[in-house]
N, C-alpha and C. Protein backbone atom coordinates (compact mmCIF):
# COMPACT_ATOMS: atom_id res chain seq x y z
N UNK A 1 136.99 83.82 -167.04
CA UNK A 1 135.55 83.72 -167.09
C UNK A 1 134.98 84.99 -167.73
N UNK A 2 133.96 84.95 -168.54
CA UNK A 2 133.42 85.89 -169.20
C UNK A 2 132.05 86.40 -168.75
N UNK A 3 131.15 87.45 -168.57
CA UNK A 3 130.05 87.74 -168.06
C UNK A 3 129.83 88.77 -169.23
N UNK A 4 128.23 88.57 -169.98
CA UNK A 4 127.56 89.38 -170.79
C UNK A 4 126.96 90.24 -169.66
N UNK A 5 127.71 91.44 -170.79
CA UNK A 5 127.27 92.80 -169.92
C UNK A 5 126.25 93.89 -170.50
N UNK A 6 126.39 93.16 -172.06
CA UNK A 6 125.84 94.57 -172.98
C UNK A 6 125.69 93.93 -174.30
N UNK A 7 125.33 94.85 -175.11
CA UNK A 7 125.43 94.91 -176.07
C UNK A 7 125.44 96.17 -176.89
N UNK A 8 125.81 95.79 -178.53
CA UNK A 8 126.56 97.30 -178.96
C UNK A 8 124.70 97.79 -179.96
N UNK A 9 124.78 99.35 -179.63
CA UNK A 9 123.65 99.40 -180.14
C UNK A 9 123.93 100.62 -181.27
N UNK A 10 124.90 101.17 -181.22
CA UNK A 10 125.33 101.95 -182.39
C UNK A 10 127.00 101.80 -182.53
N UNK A 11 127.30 102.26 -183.86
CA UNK A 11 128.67 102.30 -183.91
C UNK A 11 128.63 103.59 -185.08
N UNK A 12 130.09 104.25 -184.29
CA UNK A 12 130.62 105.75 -184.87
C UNK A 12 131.91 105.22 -185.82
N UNK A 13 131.68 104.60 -186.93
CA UNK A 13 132.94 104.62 -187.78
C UNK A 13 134.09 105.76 -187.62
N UNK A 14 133.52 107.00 -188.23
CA UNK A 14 134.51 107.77 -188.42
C UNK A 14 135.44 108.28 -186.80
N UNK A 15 134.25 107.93 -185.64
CA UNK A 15 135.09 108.37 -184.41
C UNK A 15 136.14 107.04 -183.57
N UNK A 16 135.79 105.80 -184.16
CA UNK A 16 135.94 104.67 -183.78
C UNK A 16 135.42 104.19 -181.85
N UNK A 17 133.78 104.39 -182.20
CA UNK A 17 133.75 104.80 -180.78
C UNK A 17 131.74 103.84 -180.95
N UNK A 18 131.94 102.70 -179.94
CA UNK A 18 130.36 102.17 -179.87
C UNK A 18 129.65 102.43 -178.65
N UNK A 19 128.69 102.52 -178.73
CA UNK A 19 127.44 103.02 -177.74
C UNK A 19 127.20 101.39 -177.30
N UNK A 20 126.84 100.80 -175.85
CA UNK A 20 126.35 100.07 -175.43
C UNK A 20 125.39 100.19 -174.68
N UNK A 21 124.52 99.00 -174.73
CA UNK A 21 123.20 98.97 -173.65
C UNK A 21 123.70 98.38 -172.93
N UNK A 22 123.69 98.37 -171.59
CA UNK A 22 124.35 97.85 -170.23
C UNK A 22 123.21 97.13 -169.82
N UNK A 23 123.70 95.40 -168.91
CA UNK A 23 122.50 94.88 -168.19
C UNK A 23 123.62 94.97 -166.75
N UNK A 24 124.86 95.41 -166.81
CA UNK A 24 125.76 95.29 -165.62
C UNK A 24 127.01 96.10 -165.61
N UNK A 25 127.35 96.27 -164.55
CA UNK A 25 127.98 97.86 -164.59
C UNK A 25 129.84 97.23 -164.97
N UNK A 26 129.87 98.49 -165.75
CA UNK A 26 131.51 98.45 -165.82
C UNK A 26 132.82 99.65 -165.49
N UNK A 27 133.64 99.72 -165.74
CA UNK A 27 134.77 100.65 -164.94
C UNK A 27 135.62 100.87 -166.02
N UNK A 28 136.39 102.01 -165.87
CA UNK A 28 137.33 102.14 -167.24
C UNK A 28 138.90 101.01 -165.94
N UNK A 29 139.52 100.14 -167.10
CA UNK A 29 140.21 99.75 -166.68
C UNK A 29 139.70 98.09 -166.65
N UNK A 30 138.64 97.92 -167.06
CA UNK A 30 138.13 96.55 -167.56
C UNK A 30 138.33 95.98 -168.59
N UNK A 31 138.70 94.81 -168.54
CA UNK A 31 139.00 93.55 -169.69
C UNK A 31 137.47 93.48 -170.71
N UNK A 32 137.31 93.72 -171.77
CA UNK A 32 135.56 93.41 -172.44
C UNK A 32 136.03 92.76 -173.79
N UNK A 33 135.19 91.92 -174.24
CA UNK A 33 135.19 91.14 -175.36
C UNK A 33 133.99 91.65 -175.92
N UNK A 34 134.15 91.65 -177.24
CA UNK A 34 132.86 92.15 -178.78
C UNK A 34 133.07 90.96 -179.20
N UNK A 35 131.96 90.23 -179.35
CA UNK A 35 131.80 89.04 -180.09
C UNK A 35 130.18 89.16 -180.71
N UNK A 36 130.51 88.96 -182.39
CA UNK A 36 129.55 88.72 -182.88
C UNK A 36 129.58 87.60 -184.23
N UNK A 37 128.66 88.23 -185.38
CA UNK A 37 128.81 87.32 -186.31
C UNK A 37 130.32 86.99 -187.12
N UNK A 38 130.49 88.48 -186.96
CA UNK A 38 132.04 89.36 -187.60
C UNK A 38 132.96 89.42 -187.36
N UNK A 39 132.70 89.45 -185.40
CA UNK A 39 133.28 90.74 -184.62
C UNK A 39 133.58 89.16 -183.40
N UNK A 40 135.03 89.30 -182.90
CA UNK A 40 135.60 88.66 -181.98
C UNK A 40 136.92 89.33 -181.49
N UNK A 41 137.24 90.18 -180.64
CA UNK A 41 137.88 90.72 -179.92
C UNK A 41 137.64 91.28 -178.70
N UNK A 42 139.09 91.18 -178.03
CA UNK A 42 139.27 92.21 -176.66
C UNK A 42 140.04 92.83 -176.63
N UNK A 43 139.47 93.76 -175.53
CA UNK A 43 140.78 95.09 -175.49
C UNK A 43 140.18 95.97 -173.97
N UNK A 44 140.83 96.83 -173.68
CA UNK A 44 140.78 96.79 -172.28
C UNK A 44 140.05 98.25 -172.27
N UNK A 45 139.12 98.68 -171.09
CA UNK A 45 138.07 100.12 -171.39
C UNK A 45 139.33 101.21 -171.34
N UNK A 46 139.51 101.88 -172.17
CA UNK A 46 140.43 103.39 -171.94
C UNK A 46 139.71 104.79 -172.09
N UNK A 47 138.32 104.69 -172.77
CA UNK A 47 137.76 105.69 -172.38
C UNK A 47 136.26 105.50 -172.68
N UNK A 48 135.35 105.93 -171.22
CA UNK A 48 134.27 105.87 -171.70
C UNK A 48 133.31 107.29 -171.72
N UNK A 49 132.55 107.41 -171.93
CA UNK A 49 131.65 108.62 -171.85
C UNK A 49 130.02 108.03 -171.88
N UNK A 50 129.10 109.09 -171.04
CA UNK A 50 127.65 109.08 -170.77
C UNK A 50 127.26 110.85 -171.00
N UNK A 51 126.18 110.28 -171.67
CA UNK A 51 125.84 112.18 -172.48
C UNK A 51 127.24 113.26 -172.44
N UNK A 52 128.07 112.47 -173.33
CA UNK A 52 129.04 113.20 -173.47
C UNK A 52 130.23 113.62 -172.50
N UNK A 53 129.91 113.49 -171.52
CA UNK A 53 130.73 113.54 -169.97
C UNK A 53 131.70 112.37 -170.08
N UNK A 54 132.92 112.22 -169.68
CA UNK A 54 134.08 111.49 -169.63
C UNK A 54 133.61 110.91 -168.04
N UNK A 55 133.81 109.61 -167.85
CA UNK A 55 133.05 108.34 -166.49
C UNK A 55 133.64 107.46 -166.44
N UNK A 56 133.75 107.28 -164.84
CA UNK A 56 135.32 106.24 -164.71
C UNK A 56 134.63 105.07 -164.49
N UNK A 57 132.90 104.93 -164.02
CA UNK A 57 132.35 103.56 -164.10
C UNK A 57 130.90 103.97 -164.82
N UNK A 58 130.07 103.23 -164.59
CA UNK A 58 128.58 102.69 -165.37
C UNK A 58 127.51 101.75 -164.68
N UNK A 59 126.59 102.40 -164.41
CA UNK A 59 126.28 101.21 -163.79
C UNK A 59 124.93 100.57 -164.52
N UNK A 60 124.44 99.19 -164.41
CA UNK A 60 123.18 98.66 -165.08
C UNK A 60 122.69 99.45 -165.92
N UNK A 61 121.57 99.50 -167.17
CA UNK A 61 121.08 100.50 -167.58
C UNK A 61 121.25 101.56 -167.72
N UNK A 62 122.62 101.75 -167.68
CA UNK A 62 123.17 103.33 -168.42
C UNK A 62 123.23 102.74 -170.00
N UNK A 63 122.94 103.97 -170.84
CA UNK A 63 123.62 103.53 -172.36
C UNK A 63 125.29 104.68 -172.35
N UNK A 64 126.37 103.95 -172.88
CA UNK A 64 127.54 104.70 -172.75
C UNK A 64 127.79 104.53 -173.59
N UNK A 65 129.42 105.09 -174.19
CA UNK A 65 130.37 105.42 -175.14
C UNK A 65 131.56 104.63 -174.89
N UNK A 66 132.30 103.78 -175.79
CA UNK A 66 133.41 103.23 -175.20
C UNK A 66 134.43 103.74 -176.73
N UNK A 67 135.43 103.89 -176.40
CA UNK A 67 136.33 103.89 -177.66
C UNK A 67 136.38 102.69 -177.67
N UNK A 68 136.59 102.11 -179.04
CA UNK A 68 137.15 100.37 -179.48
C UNK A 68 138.14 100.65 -181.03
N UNK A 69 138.64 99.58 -180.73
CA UNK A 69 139.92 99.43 -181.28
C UNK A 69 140.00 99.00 -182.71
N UNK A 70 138.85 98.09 -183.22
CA UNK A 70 138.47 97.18 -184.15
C UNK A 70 136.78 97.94 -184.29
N UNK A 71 136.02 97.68 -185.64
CA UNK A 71 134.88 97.91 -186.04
C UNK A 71 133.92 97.17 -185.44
N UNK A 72 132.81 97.43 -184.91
CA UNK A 72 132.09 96.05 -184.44
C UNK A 72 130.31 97.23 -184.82
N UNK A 73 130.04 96.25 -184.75
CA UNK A 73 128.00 95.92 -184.95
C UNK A 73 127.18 95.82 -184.27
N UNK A 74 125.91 96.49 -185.07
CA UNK A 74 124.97 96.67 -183.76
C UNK A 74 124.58 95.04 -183.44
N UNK A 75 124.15 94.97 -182.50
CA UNK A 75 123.68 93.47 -181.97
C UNK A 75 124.81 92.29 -181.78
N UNK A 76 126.22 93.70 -181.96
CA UNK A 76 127.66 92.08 -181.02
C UNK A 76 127.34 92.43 -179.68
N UNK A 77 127.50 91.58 -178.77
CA UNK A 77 127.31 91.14 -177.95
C UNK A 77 128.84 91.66 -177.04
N UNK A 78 128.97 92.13 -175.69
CA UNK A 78 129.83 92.77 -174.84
C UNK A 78 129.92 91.50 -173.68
N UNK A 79 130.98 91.35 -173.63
CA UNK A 79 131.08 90.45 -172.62
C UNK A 79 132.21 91.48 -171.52
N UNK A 80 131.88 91.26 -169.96
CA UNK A 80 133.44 91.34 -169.03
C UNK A 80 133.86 90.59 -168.82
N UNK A 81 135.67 90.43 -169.04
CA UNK A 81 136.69 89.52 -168.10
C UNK A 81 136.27 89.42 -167.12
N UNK A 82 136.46 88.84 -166.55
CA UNK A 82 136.50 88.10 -164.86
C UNK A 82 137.91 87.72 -164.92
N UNK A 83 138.87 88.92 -164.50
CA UNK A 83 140.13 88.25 -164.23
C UNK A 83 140.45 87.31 -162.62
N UNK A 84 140.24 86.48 -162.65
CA UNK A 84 140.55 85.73 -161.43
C UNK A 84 141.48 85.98 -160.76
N UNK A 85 141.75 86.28 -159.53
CA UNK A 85 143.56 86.21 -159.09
C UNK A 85 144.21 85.45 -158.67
N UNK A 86 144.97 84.51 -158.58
CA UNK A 86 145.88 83.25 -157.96
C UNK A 86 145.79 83.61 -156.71
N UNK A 87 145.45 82.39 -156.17
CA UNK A 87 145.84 82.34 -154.68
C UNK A 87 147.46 81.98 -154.21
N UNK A 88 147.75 82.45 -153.58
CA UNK A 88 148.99 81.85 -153.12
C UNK A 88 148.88 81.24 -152.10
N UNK A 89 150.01 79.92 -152.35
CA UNK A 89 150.17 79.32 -150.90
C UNK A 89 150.82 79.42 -150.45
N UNK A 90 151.63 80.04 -150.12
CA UNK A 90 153.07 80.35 -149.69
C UNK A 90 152.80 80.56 -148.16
């Protein structure tokens, strides 16, 4: 399951690194998808930053820093995984 969290409101080519507007908080160690006109990938948070400070979460209405892996655009759209976990019946 996917949940829009953000969106990208700048991108640092030369650092490979996008700024998001947050409507919901995230954690380094999260599943996120960039989907736009261009732009369709995931990859998992490995580092984020807020005014420059290195931050292990985010919450609503922060604007942050994420490294990304692939180029993406202002106005793609940030989605979070919702990794579900199996129940067991055992």
């Amino acid at each position: 399951m996917e949940v829009e969290i953000g969106k990208v409101t700048h991108y640092y080519n030369h650092l490979g690194v996008a700024v998001l507007e947050l409507v919901d908080g995230l954690k380094l160690g999260d599943k996120i998808r960039f989907y736009g006109h261009s732009t369709d990938f995931t990859q998992r948070v490995t580092s984020m930053e807020v005014d420059h400070h290195t931050v292990l979460w985010v919450k609503p209405g922060d604007n942050m820093a994420v490294k990304v892996i692939q180029p993406v655009h202002v106005h793609d759209k940030v989605y979070r995984i919702v990794e579900e976990e199996l129940e067991s019946t055992a």
